[in-house]
PDB file of N, CA and C in Angstrom:
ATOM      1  N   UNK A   1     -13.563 -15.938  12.827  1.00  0.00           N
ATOM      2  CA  UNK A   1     -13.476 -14.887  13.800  1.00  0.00           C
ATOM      3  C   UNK A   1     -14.056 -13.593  13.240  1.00  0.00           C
ATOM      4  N   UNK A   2     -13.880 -13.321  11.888  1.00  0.00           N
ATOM      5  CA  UNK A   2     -13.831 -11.828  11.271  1.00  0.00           C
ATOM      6  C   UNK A   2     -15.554 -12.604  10.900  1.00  0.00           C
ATOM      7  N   UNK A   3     -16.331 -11.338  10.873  1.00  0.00           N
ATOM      8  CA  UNK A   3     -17.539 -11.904   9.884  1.00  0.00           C
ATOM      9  C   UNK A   3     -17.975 -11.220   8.411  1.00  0.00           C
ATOM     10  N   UNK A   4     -17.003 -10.136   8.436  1.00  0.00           N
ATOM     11  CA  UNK A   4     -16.376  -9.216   7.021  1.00  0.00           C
ATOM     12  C   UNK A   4     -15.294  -9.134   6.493  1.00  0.00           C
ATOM     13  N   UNK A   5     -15.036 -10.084   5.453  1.00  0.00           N
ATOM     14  CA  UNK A   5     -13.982 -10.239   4.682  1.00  0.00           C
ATOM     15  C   UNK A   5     -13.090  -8.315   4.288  1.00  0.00           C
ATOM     16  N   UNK A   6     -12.085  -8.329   3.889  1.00  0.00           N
ATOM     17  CA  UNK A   6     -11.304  -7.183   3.583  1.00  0.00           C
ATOM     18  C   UNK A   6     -11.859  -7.434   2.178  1.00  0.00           C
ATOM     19  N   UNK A   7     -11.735  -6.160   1.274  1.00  0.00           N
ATOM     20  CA  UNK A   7     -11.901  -5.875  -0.279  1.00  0.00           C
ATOM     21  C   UNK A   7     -10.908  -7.434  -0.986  1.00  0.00           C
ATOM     22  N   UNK A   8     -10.003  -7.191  -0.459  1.00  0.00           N
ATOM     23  CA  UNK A   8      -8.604  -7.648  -1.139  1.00  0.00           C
ATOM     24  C   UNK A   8      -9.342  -9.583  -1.022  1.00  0.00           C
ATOM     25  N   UNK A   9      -9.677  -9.786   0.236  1.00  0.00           N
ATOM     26  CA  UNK A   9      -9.939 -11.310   0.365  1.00  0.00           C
ATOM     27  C   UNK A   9     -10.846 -11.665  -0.603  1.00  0.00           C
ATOM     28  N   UNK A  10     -11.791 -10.758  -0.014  1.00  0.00           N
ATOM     29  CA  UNK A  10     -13.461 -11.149  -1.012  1.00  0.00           C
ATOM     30  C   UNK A  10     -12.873 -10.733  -2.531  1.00  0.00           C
ATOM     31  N   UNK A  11     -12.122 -10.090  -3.022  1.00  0.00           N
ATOM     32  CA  UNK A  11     -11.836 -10.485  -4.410  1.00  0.00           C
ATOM     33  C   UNK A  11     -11.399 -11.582  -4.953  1.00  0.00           C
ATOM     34  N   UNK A  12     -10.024 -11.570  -4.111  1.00  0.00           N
ATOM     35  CA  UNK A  12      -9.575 -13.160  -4.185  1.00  0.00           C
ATOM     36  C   UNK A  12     -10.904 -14.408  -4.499  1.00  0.00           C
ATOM     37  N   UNK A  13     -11.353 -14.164  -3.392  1.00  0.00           N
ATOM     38  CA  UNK A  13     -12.465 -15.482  -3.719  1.00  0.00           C
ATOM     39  C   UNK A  13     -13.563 -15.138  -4.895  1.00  0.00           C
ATOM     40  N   UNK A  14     -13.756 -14.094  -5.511  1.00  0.00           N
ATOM     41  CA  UNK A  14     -14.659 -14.361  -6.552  1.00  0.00           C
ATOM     42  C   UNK A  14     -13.919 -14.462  -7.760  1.00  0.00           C
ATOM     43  N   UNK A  15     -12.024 -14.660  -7.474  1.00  0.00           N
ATOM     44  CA  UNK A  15     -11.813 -14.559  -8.688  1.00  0.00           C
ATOM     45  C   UNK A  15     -11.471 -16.474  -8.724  1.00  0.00           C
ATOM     46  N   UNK A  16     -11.824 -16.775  -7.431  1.00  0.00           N
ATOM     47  CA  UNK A  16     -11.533 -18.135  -7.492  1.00  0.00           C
ATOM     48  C   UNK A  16     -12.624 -18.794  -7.648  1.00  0.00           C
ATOM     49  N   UNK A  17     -14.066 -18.053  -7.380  1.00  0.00           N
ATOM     50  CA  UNK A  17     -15.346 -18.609  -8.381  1.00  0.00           C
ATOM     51  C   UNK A  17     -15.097 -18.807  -9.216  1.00  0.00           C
ATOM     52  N   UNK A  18     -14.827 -17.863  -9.983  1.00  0.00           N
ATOM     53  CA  UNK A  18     -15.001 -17.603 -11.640  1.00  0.00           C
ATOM     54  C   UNK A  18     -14.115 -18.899 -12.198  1.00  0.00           C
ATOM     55  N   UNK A  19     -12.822 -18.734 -11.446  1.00  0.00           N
ATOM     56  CA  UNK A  19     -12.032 -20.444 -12.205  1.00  0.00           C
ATOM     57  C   UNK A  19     -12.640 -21.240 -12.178  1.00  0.00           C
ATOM     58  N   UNK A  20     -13.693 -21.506 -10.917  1.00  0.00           N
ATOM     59  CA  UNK A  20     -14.166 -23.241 -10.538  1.00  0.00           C
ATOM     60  C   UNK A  20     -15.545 -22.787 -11.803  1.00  0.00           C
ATOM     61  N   UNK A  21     -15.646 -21.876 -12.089  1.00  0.00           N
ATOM     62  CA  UNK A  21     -17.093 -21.601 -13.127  1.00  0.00           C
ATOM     63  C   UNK A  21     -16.449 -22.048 -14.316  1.00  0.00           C
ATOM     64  N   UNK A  22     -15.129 -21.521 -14.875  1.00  0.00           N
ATOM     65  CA  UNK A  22     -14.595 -21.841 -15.474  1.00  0.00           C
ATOM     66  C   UNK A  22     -14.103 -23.363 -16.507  1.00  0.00           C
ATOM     67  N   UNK A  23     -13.692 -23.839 -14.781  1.00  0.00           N
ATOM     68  CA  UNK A  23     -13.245 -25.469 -15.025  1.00  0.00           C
ATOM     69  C   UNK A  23     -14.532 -26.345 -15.352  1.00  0.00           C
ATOM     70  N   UNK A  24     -15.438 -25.857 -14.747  1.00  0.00           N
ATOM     71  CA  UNK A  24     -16.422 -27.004 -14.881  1.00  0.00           C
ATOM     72  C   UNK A  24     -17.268 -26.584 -16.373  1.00  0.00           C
ATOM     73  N   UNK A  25     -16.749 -25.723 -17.134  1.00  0.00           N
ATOM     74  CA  UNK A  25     -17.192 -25.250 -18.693  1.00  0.00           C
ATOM     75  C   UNK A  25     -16.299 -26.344 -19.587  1.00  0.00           C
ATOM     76  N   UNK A  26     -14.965 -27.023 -18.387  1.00  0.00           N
ATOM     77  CA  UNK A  26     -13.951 -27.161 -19.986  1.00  0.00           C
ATOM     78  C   UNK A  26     -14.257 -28.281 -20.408  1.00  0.00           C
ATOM     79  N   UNK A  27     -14.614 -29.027 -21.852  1.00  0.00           N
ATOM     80  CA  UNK A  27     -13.783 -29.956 -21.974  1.00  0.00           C
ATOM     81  C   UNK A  27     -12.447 -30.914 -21.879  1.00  0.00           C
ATOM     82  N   UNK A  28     -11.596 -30.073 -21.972  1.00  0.00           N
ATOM     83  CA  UNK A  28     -10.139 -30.367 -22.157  1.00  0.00           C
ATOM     84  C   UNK A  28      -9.510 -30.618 -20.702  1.00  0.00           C
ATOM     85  N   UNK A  29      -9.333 -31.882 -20.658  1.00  0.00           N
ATOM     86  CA  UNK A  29      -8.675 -32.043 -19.149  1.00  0.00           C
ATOM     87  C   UNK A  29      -8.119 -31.218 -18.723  1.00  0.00           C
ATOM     88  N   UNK A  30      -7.110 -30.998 -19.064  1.00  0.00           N
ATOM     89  CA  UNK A  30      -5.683 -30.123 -19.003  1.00  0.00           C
ATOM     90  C   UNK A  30      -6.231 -28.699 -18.309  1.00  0.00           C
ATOM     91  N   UNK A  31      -6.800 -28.190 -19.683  1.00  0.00           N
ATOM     92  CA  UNK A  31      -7.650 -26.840 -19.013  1.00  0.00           C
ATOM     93  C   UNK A  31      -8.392 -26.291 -17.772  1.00  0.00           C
ATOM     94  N   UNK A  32      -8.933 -27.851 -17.846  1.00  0.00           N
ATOM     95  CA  UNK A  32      -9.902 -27.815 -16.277  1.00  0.00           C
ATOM     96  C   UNK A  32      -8.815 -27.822 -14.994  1.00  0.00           C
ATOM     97  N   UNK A  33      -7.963 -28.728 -15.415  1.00  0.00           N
ATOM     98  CA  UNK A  33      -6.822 -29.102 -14.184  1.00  0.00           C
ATOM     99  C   UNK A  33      -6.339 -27.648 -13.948  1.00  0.00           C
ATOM    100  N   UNK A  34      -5.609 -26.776 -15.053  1.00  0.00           N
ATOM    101  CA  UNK A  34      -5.183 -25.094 -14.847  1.00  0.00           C
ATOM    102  C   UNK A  34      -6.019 -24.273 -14.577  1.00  0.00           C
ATOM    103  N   UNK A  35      -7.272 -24.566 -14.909  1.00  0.00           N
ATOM    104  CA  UNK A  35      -8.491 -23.078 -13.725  1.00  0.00           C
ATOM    105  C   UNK A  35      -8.573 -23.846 -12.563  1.00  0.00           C
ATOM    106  N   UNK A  36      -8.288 -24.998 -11.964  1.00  0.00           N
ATOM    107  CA  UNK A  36      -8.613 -25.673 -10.418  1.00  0.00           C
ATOM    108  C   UNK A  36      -7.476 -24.706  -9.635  1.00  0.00           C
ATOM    109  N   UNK A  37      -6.222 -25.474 -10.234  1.00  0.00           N
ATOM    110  CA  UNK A  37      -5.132 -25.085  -9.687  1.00  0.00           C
ATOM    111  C   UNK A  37      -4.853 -23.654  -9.635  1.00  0.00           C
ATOM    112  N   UNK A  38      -5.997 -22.875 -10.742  1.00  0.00           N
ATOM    113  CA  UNK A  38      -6.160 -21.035 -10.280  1.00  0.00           C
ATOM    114  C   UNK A  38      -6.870 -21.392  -9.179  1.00  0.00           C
ATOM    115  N   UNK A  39      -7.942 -21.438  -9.217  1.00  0.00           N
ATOM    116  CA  UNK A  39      -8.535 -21.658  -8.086  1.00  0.00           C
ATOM    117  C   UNK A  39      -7.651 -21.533  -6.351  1.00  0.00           C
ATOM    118  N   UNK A  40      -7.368 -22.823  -6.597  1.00  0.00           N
ATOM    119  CA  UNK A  40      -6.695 -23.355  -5.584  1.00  0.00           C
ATOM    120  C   UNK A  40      -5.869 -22.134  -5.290  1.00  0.00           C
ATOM    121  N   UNK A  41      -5.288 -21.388  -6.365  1.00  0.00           N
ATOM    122  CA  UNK A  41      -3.715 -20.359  -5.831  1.00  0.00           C
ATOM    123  C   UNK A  41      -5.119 -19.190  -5.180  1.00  0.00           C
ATOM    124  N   UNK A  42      -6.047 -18.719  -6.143  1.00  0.00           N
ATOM    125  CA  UNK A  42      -6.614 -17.977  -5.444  1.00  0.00           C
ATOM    126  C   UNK A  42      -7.731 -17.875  -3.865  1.00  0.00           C
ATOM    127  N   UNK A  43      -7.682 -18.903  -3.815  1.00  0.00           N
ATOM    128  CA  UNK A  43      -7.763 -19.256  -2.545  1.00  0.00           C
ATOM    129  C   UNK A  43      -6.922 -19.253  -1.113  1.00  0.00           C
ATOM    130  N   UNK A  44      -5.834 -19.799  -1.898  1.00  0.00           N
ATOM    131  CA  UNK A  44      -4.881 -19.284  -0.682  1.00  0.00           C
ATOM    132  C   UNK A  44      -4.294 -18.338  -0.425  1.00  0.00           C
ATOM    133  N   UNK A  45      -4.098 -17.274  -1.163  1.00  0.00           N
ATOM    134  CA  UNK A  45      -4.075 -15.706  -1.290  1.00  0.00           C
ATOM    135  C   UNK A  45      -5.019 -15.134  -0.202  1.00  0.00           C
ATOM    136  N   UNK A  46      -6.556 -15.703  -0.738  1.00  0.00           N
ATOM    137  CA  UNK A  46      -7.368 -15.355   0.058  1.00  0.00           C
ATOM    138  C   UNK A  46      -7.479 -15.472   1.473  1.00  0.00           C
ATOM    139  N   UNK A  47      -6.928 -16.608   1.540  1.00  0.00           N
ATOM    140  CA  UNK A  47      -6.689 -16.809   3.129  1.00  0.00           C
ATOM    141  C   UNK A  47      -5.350 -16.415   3.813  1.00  0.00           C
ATOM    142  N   UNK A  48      -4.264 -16.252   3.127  1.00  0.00           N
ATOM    143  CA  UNK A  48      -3.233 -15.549   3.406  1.00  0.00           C
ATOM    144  C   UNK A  48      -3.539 -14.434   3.766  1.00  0.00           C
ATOM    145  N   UNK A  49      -4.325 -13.233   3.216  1.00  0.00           N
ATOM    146  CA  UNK A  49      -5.017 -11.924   3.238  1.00  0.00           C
ATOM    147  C   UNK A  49      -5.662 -11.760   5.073  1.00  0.00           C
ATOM    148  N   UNK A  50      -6.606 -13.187   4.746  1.00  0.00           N
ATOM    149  CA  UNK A  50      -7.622 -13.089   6.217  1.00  0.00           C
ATOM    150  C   UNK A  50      -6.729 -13.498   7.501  1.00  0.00           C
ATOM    151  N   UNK A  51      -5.764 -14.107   7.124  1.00  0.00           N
ATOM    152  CA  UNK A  51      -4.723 -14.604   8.294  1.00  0.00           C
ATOM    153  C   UNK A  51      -4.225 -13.252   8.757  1.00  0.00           C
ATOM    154  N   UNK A  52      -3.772 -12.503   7.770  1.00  0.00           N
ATOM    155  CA  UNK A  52      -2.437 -11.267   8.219  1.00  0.00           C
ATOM    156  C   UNK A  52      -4.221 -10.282   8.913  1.00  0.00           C
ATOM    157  N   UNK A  53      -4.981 -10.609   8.618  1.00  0.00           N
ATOM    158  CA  UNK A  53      -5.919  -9.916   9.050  1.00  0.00           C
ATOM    159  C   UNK A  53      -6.290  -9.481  10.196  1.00  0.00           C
ATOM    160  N   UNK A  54      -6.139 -11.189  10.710  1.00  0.00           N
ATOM    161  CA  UNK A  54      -6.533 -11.777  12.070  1.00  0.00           C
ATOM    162  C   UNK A  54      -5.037 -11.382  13.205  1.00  0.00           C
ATOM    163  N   UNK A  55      -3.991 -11.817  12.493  1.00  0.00           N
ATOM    164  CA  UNK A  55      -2.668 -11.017  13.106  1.00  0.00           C
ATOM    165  C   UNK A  55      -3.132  -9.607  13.349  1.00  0.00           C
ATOM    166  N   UNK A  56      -3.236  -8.834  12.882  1.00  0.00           N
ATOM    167  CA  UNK A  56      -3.719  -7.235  12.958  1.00  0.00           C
ATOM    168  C   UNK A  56      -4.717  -7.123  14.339  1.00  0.00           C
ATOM    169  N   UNK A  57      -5.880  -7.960  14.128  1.00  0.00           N
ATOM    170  CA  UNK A  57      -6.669  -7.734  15.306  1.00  0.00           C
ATOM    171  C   UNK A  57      -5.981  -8.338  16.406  1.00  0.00           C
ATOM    172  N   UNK A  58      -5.595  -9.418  16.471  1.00  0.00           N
ATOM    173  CA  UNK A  58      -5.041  -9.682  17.943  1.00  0.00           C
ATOM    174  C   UNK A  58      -3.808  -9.242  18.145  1.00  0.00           C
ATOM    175  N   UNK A  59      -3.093  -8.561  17.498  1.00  0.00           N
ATOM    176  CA  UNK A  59      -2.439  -7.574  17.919  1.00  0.00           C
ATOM    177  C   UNK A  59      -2.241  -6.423  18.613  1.00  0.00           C
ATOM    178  N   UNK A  60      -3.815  -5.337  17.701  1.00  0.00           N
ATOM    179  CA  UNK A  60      -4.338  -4.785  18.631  1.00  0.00           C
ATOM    180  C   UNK A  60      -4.859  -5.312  19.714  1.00  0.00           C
ATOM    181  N   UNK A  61      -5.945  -5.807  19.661  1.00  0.00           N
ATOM    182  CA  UNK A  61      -6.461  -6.435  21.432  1.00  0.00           C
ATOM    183  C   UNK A  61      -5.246  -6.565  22.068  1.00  0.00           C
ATOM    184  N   UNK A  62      -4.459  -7.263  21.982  1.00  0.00           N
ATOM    185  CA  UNK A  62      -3.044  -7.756  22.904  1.00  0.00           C
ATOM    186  C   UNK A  62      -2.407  -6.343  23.239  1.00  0.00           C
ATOM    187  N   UNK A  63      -2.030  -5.265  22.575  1.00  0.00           N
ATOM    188  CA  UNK A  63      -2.078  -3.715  23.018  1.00  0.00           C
ATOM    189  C   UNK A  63      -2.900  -3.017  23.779  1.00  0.00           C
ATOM    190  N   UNK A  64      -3.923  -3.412  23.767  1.00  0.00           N
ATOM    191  CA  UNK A  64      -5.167  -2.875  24.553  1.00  0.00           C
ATOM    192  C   UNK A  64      -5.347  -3.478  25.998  1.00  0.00           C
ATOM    193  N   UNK A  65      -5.224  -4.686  25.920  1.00  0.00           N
ATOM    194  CA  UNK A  65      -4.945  -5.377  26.917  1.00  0.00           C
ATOM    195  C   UNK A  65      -3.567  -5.190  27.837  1.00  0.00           C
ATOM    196  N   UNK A  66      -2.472  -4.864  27.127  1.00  0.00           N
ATOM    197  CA  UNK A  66      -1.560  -4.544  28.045  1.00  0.00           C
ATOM    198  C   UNK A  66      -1.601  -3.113  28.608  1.00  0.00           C
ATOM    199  N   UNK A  67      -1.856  -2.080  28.271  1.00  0.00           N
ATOM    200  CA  UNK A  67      -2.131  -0.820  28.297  1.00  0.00           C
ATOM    201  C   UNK A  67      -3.362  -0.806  29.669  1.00  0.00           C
ATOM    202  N   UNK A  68      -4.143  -1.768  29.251  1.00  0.00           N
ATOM    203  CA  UNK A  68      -5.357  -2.074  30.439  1.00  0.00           C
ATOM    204  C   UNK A  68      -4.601  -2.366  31.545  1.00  0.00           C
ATOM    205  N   UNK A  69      -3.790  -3.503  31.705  1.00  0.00           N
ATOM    206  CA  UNK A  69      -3.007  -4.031  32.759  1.00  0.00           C
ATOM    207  C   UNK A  69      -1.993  -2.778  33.218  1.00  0.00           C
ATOM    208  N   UNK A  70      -1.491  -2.176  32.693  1.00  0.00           N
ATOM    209  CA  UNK A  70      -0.307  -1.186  32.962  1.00  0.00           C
ATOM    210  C   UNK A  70      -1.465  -0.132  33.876  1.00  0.00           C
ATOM    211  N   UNK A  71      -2.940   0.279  33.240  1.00  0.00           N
ATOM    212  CA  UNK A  71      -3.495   1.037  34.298  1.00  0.00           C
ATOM    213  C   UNK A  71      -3.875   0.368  35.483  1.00  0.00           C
ATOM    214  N   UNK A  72      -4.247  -0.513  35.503  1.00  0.00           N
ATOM    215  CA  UNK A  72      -4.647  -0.863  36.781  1.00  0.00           C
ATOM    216  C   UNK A  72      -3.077  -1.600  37.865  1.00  0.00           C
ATOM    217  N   UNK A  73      -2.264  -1.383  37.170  1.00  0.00           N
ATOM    218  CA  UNK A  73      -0.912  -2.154  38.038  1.00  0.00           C
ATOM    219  C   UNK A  73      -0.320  -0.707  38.492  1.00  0.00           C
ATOM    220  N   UNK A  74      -0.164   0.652  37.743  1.00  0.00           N
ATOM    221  CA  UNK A  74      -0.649   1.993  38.142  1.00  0.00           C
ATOM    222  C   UNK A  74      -1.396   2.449  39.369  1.00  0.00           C
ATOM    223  N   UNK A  75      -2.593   2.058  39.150  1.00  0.00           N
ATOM    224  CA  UNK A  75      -3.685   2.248  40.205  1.00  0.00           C
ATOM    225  C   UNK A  75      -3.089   1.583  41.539  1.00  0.00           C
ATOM    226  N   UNK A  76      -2.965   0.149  41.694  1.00  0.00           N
ATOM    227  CA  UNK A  76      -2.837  -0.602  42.571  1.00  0.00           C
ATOM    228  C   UNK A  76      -1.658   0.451  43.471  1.00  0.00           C
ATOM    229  N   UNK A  77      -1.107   0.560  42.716  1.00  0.00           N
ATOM    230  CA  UNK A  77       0.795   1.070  43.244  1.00  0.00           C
ATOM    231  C   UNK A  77       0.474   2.056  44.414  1.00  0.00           C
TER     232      UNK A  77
END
């Protein structure tokens, strides 16, 4: 819906590059498995971020929209 991420999202996700840049450097299973699973947390942060985002806008619209309806149910009267 959004086609510009917030500061806060688009960080999130480059800090969840950097893990998957990370993991795929490691040797060590283990290691690789703990930058995925960064990954993974920073990812959903990220989208947690763009969700409360998307709440915000259709919130407003849904205000705007009722405010619209209240003038013209006004008018009609």
């Amino acid at each position: 819906m959004f086609v510009t991420l917030s500061s806060e999202a688009r960080e999130c996700r480059l800090y969840a590059e950097h893990c998957a840049d990370r993991a795929r450097l490691q040797s060590d299973p283990q290691l690789r498995k703990d930058y995925l699973e960064m990954q993974r947390r920073w990812l959903a942060l990220a989208r947690s971020y763009e969700f409360a985002e998307e709440l915000e806008f259709l919130s407003a619209v849904e205000a705007r929209n009722k405010e619209t309806r209240r003038i013209f149910e006004d008018a009609a009267a």
